[in-house]
N, C-alpha and C. Protein backbone atom coordinates (compact mmCIF):
# COMPACT_ATOMS: atom_id res chain seq x y z
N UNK A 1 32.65 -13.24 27.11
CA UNK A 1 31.54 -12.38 27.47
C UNK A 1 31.69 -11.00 26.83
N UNK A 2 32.87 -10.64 27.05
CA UNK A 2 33.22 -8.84 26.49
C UNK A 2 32.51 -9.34 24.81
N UNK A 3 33.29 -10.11 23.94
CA UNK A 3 33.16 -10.19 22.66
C UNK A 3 31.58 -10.30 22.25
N UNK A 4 31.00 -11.03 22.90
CA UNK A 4 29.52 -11.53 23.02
C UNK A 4 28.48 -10.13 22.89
N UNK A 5 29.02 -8.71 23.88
CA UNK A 5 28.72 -7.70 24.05
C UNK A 5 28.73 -7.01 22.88
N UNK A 6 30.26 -6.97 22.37
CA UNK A 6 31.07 -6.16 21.19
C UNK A 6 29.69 -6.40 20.14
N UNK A 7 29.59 -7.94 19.59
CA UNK A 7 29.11 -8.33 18.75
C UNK A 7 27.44 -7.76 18.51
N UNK A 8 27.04 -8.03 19.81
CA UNK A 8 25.75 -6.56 19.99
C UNK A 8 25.72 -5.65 19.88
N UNK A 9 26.43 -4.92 20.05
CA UNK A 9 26.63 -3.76 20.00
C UNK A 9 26.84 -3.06 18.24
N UNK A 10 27.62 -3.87 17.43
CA UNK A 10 27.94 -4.22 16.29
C UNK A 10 26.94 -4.20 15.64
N UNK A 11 25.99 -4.87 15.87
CA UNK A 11 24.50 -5.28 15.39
C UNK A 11 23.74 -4.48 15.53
N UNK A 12 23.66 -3.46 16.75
CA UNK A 12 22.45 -2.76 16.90
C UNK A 12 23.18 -1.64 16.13
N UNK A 13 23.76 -1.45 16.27
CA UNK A 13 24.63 -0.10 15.30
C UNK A 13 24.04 -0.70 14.14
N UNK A 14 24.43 -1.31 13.24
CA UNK A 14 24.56 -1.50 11.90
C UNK A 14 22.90 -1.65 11.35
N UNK A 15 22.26 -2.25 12.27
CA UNK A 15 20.30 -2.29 12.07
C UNK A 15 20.40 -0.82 12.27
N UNK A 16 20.61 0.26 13.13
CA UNK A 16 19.52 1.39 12.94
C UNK A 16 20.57 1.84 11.79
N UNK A 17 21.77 1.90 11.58
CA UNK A 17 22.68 2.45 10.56
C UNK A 17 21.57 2.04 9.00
N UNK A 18 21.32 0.76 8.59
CA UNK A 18 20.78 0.37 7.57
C UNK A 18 19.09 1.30 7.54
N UNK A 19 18.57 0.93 8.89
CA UNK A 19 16.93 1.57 8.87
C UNK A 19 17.07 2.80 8.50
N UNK A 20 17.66 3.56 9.36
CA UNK A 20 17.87 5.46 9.23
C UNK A 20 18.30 5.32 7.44
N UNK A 21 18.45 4.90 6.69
CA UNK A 21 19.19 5.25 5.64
C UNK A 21 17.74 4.71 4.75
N UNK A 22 16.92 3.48 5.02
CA UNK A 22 15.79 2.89 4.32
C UNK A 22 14.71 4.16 4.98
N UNK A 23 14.49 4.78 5.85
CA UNK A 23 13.14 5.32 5.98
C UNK A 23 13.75 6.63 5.19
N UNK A 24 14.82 7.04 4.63
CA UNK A 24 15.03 8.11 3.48
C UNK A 24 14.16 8.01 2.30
N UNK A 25 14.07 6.72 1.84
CA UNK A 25 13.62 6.35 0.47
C UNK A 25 12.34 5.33 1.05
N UNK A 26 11.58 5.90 2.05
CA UNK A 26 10.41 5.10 2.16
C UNK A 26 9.40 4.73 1.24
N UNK A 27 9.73 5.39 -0.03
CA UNK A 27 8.45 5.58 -0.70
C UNK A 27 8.36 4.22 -1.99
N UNK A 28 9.14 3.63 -1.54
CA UNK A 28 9.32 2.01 -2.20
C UNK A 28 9.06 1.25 -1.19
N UNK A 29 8.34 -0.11 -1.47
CA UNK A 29 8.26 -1.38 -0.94
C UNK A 29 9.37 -1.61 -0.52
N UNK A 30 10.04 -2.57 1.09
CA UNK A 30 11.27 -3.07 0.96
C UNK A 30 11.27 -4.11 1.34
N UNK A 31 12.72 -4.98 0.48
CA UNK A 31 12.50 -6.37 0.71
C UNK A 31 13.37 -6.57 2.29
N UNK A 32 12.86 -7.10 3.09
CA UNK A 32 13.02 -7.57 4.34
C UNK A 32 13.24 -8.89 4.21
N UNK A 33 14.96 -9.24 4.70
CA UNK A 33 15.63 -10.63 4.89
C UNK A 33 15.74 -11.00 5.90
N UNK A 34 15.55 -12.49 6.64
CA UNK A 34 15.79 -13.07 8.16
C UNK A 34 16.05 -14.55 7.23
N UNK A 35 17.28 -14.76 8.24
CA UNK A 35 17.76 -15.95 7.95
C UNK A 35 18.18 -16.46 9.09
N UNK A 36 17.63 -17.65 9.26
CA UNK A 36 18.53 -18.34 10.50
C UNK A 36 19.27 -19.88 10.27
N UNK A 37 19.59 -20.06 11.01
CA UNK A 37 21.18 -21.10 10.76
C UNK A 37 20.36 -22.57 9.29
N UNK A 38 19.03 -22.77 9.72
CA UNK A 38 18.73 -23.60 8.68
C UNK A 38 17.82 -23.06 7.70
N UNK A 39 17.45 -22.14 7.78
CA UNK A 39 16.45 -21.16 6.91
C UNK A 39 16.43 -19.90 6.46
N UNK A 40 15.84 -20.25 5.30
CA UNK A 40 16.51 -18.39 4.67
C UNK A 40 14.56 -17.85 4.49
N UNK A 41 14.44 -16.70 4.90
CA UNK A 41 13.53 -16.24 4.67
C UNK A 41 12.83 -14.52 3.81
N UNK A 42 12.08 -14.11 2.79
CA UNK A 42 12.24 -12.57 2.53
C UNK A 42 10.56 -12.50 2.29
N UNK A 43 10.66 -11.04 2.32
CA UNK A 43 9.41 -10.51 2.70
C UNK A 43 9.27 -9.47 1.96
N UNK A 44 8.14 -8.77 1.13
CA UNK A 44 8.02 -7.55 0.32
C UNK A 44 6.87 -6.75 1.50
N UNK A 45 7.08 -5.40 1.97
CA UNK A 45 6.47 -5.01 2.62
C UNK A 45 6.27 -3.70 2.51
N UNK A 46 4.61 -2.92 1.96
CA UNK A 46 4.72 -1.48 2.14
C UNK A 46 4.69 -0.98 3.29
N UNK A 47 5.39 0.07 3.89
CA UNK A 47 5.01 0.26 5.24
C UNK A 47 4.51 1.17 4.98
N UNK A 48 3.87 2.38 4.09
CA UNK A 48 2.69 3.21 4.21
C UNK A 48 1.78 2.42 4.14
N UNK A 49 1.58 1.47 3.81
CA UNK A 49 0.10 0.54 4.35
C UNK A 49 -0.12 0.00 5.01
N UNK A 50 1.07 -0.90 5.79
CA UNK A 50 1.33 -1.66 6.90
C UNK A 50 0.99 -3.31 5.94
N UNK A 51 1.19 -3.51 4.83
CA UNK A 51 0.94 -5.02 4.69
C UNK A 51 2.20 -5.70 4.12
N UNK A 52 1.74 -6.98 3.99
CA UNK A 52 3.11 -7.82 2.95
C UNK A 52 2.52 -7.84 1.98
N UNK A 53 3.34 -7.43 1.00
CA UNK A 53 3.12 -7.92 -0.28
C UNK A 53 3.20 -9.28 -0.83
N UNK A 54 4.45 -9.58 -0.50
CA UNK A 54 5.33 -11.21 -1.19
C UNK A 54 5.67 -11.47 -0.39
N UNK A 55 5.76 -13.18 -0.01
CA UNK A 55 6.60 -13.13 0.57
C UNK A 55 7.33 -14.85 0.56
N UNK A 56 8.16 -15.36 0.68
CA UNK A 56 8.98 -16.69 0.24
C UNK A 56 9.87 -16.76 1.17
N UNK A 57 10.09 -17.91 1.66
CA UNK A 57 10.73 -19.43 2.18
C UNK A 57 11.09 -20.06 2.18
N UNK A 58 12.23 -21.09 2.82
CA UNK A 58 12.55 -22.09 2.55
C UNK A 58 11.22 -23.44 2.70
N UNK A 59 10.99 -22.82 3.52
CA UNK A 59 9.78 -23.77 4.23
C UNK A 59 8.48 -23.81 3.38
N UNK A 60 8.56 -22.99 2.43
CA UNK A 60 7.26 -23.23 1.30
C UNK A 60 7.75 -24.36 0.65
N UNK A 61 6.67 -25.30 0.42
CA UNK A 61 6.09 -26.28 -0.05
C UNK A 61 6.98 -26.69 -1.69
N UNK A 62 6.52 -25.49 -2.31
CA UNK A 62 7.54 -25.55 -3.73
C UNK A 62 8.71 -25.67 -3.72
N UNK A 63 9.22 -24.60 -2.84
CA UNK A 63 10.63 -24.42 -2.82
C UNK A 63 11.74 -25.45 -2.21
N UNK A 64 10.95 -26.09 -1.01
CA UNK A 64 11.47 -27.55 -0.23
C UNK A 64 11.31 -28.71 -1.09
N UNK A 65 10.60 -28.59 -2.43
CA UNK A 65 11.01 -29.63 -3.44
C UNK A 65 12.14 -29.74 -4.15
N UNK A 66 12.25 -28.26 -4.30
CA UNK A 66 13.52 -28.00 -5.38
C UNK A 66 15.16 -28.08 -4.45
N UNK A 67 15.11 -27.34 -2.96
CA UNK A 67 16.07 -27.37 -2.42
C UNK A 67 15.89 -28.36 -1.26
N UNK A 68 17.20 -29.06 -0.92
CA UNK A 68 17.56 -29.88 0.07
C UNK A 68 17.26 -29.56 1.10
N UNK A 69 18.29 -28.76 1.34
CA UNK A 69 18.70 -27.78 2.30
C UNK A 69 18.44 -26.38 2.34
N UNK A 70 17.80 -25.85 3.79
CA UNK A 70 17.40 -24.44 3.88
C UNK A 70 18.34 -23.35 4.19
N UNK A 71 19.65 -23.94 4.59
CA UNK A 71 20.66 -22.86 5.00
C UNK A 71 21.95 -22.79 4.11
N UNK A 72 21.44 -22.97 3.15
CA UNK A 72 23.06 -22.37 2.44
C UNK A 72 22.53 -21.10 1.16
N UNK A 73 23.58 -21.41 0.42
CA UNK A 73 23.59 -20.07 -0.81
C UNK A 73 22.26 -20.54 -1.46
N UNK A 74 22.73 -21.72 -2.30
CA UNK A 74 21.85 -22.10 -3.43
C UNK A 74 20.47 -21.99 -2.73
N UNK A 75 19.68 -22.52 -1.51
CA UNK A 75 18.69 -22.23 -1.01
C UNK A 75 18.61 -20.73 -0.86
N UNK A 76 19.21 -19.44 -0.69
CA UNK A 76 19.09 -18.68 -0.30
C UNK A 76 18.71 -17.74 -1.66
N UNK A 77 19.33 -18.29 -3.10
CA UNK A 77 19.32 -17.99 -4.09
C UNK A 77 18.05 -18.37 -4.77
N UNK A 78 17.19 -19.34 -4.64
CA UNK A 78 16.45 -20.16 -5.12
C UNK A 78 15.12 -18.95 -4.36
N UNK A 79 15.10 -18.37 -3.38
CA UNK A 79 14.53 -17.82 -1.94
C UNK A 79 14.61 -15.96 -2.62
N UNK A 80 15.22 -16.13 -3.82
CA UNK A 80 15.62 -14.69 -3.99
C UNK A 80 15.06 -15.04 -5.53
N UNK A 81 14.91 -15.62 -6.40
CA UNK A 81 14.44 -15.84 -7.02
C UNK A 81 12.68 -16.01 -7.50
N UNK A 82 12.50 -16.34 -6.55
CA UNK A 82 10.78 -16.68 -5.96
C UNK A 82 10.08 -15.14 -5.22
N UNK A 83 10.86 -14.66 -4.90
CA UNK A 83 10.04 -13.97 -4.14
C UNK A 83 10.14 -12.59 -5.43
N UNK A 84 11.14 -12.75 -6.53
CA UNK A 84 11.22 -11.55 -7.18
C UNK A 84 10.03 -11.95 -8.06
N UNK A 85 9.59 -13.24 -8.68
CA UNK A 85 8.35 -13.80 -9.30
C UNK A 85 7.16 -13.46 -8.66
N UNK A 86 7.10 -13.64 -7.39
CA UNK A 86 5.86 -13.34 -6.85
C UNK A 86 5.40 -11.71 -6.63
N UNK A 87 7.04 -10.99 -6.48
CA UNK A 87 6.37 -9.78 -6.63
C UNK A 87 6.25 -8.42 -8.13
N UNK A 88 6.86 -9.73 -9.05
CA UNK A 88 6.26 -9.10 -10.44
C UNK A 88 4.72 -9.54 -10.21
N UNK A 89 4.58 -10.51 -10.06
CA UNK A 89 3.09 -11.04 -10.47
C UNK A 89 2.44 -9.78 -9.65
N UNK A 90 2.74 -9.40 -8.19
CA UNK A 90 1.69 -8.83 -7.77
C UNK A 90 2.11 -7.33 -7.91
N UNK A 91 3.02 -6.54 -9.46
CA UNK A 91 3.24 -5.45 -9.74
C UNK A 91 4.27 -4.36 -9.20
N UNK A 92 4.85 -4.61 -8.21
CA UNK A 92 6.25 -4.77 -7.79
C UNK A 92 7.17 -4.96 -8.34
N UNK A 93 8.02 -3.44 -8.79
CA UNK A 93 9.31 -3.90 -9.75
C UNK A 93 10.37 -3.34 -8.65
N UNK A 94 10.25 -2.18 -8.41
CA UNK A 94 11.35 -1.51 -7.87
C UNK A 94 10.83 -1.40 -6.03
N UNK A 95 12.01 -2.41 -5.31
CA UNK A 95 12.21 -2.06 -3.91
C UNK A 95 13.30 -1.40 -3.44
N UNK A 96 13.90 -1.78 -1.90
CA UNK A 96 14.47 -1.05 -0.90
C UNK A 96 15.32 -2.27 -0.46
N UNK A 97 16.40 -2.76 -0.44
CA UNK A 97 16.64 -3.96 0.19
C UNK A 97 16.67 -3.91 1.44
N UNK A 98 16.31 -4.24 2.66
CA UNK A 98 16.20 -4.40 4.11
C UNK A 98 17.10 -5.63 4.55
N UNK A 99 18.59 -5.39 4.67
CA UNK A 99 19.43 -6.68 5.31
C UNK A 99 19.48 -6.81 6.92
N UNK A 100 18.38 -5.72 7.02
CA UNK A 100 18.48 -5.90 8.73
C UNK A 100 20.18 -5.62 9.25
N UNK A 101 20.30 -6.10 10.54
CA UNK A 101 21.89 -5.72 11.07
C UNK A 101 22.47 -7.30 10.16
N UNK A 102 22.45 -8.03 9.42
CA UNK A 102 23.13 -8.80 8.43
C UNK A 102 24.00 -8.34 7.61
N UNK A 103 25.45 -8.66 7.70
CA UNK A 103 26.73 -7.92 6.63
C UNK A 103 26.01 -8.37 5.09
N UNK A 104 26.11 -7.37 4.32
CA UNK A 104 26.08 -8.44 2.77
C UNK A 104 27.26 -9.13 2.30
N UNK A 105 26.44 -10.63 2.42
CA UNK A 105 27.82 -11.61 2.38
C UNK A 105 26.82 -12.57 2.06
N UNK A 106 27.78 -14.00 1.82
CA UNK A 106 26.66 -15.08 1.66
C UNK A 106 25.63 -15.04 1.16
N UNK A 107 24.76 -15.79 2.20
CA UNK A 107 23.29 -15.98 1.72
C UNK A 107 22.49 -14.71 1.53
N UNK A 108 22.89 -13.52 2.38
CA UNK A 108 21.97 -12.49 2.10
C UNK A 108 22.51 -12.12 0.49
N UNK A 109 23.86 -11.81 0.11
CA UNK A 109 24.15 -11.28 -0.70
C UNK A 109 23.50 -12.41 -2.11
N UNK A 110 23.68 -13.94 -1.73
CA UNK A 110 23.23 -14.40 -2.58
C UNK A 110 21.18 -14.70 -2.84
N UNK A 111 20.57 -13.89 -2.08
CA UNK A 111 19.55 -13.89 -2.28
C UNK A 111 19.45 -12.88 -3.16
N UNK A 112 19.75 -11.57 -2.48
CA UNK A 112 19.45 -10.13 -3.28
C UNK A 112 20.18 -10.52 -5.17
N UNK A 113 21.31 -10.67 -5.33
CA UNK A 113 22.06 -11.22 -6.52
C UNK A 113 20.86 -11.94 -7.18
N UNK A 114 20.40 -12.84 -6.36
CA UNK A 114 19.65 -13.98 -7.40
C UNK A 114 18.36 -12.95 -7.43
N UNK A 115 17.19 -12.08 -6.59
CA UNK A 115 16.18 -11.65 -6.77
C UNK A 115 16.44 -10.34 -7.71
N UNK A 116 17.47 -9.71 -7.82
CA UNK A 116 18.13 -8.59 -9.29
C UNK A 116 18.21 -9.09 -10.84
N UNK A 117 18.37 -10.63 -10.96
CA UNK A 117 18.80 -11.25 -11.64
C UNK A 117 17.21 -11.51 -12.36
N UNK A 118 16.81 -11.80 -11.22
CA UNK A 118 14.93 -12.40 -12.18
C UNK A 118 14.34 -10.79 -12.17
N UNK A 119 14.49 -9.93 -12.17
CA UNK A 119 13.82 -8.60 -11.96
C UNK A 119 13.55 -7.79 -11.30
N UNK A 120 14.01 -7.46 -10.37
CA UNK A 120 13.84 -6.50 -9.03
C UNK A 120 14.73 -5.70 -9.43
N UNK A 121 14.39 -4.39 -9.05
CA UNK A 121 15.42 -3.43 -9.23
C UNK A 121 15.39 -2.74 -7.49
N UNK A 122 16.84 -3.02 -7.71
CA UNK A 122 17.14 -1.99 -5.92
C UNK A 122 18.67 -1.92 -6.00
């Protein structure tokens, strides 16, 4: 139970630690990551406008052709890849990365890696 606490506590620190540091440089789109145990998910979002720009899935249609599986790297990479395509297309070069309270590790790290790689700059 104590550890269960710790681990919250951990988390809510490290989300406003990451936000307080993203609403510095608000004046870029940021990419917003949620991943859960079988799904990787990212999001392009201005918040002076309040909309999404881009946004990609495991659970899109294309992408569940190409990958097996929604919870590992290569899905998470494939997920970072797509969403940097969709937001050249819609004029979007340079974001904000948003890992939420998520360490960069793994799948987050291997999304952002793979969405730098096709063109995003952050």
């Amino acid at each position: 139970m104590r550890q269960e606490k710790r681990i919250g506590r951990q988390r809510k620190r490290r989300a406003l630690r990451v936000r307080s540091r993203l609403k510095q440089v608000a004046k870029r789109p940021r990419l917003c990551v949620f991943r859960s145990r079988q799904n990787c998910y990212a999001q392009i979002i201005d918040d002076r406008q309040g909309r999404t720009i881009a946004a990609a899935g495991t659970l899109d249609k294309q992408l569940r052709k190409q990958i097996g599986r929604g919870g590992n790297k290569a899905a998470a990479a494939a997920v970072g890849k797509e969403i940097a395509q969709r937001a050249l297309a819609a004029g979007v070069k340079e974001v904000v990365f948003d890992r939420r309270f998520y360490r960069y590790h793994g799948r987050v790290a291997a999304l952002a890696d793979a969405a730098r790689e096709a063109g995003l700059i952050f």
